[in-house]
Protein backbone atom coordinates (compact mmCIF):
# COMPACT_ATOMS: atom_id res chain seq x y z
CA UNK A 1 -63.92 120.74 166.10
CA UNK A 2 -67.45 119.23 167.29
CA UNK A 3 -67.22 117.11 169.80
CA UNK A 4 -68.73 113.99 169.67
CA UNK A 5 -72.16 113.22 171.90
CA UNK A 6 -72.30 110.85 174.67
CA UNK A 7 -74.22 108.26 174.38
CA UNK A 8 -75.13 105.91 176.82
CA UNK A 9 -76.20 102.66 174.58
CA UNK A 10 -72.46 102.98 173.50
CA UNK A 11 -71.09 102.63 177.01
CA UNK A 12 -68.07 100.07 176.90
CA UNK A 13 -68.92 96.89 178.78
CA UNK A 14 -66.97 95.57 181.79
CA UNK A 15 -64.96 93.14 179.86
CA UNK A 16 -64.35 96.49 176.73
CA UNK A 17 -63.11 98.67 179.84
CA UNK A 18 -60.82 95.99 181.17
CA UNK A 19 -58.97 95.45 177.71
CA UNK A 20 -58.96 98.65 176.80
CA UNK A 21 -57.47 99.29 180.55
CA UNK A 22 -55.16 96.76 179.72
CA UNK A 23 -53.86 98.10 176.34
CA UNK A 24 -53.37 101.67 177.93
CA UNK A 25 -50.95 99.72 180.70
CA UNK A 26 -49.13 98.15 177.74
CA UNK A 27 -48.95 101.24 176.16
CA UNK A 28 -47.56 103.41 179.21
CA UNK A 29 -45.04 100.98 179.81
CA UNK A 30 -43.78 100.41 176.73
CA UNK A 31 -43.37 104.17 176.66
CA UNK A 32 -41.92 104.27 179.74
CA UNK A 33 -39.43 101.63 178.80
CA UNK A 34 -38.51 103.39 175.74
CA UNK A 35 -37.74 106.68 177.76
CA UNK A 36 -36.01 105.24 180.55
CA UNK A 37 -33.85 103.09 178.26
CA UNK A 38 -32.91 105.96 176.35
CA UNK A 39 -34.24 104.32 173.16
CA UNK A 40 -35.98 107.22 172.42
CA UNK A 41 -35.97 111.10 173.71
CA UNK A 42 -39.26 111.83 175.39
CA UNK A 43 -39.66 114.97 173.97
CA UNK A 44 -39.21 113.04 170.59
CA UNK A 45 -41.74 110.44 171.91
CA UNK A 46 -44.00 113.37 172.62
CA UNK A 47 -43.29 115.06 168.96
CA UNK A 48 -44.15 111.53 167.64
CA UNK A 49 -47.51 110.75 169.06
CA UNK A 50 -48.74 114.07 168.68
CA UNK A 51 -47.77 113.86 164.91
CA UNK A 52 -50.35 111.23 165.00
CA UNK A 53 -52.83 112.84 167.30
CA UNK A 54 -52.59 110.78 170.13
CA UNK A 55 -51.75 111.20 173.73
CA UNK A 56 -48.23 110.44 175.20
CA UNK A 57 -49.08 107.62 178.09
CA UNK A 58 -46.12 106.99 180.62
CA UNK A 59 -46.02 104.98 183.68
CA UNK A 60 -44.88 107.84 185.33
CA UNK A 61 -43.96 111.55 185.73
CA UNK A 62 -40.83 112.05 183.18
CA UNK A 63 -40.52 115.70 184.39
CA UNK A 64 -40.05 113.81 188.70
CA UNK A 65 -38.56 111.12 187.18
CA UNK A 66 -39.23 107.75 188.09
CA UNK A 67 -40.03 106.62 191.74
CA UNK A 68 -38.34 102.72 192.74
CA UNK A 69 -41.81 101.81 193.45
CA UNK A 70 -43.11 102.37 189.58
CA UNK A 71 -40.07 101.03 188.13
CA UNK A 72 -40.62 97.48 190.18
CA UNK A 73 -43.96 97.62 188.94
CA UNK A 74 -42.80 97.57 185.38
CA UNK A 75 -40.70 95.09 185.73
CA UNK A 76 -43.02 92.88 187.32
CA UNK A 77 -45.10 93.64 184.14
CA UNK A 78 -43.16 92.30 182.00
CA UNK A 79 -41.76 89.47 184.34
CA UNK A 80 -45.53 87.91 183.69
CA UNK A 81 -45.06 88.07 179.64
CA UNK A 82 -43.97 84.63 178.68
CA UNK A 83 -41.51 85.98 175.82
CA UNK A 84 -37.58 86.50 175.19
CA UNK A 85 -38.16 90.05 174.40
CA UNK A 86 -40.15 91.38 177.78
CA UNK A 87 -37.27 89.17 179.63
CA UNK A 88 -34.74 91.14 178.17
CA UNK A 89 -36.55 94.56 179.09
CA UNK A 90 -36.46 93.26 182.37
CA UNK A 91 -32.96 92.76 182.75
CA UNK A 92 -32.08 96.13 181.48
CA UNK A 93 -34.64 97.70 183.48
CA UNK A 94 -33.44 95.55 186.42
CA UNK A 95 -29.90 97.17 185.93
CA UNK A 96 -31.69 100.64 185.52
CA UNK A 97 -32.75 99.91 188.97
CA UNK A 98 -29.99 98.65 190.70
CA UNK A 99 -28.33 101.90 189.38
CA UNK A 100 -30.52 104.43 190.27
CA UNK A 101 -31.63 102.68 193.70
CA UNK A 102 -28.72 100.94 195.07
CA UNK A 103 -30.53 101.17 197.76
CA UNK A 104 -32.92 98.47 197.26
CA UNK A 105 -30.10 95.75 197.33
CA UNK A 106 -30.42 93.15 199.86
């Protein structure tokens, strides 16, 4: 396959990079979520987006597993979306958390 040339009129702007940023974040966590919620199989998510020829994103390393640090982070993701759904993911994720780092309990 030829791959296509670079070139540099086409660059993305500051405010293209920053969505498109934005929409990989989404994407990764909503992965991540799926995975870690056991939604979905990430080997199936893998099968799934290559069907489609697209990269598998995660918010982290599925093979390490996640760190306490990256799952905080996604739930502070979705703590800032304003909607019943993302508040739900939190609370599950929240519980994911308190599971897997009882630690972290004050």
């Amino acid at each position: 396959m030829e791959q296509p040339e670079f070139n540099e009129e086409e660059q993305l702007s500051d405010v293209e990079k920053m969505e498109l940023e934005r929409m990989m974040i989404d994407v990764a966590y909503d992965n991540s979520y799926m995975v870690l919620t056991n939604k979905v199989a990430f080997e199936d998510l893998l099968d799934e987006k290559h069907d489609v020829g697209i990269s598998t994103l995660m918010a982290y390393d599925p093979n390490r597993g996640i760190k306490r640090e990256e799952l905080e982070n996604i739930i502070s993701y979705y703590i800032d979306i304003d909607k019943t759904e993302y508040y739900l993911r939190c609370a599950e994720l929240k519980r994911i958390l308190d599971e897997t780092f009882p630690d972290h309990i004050n």
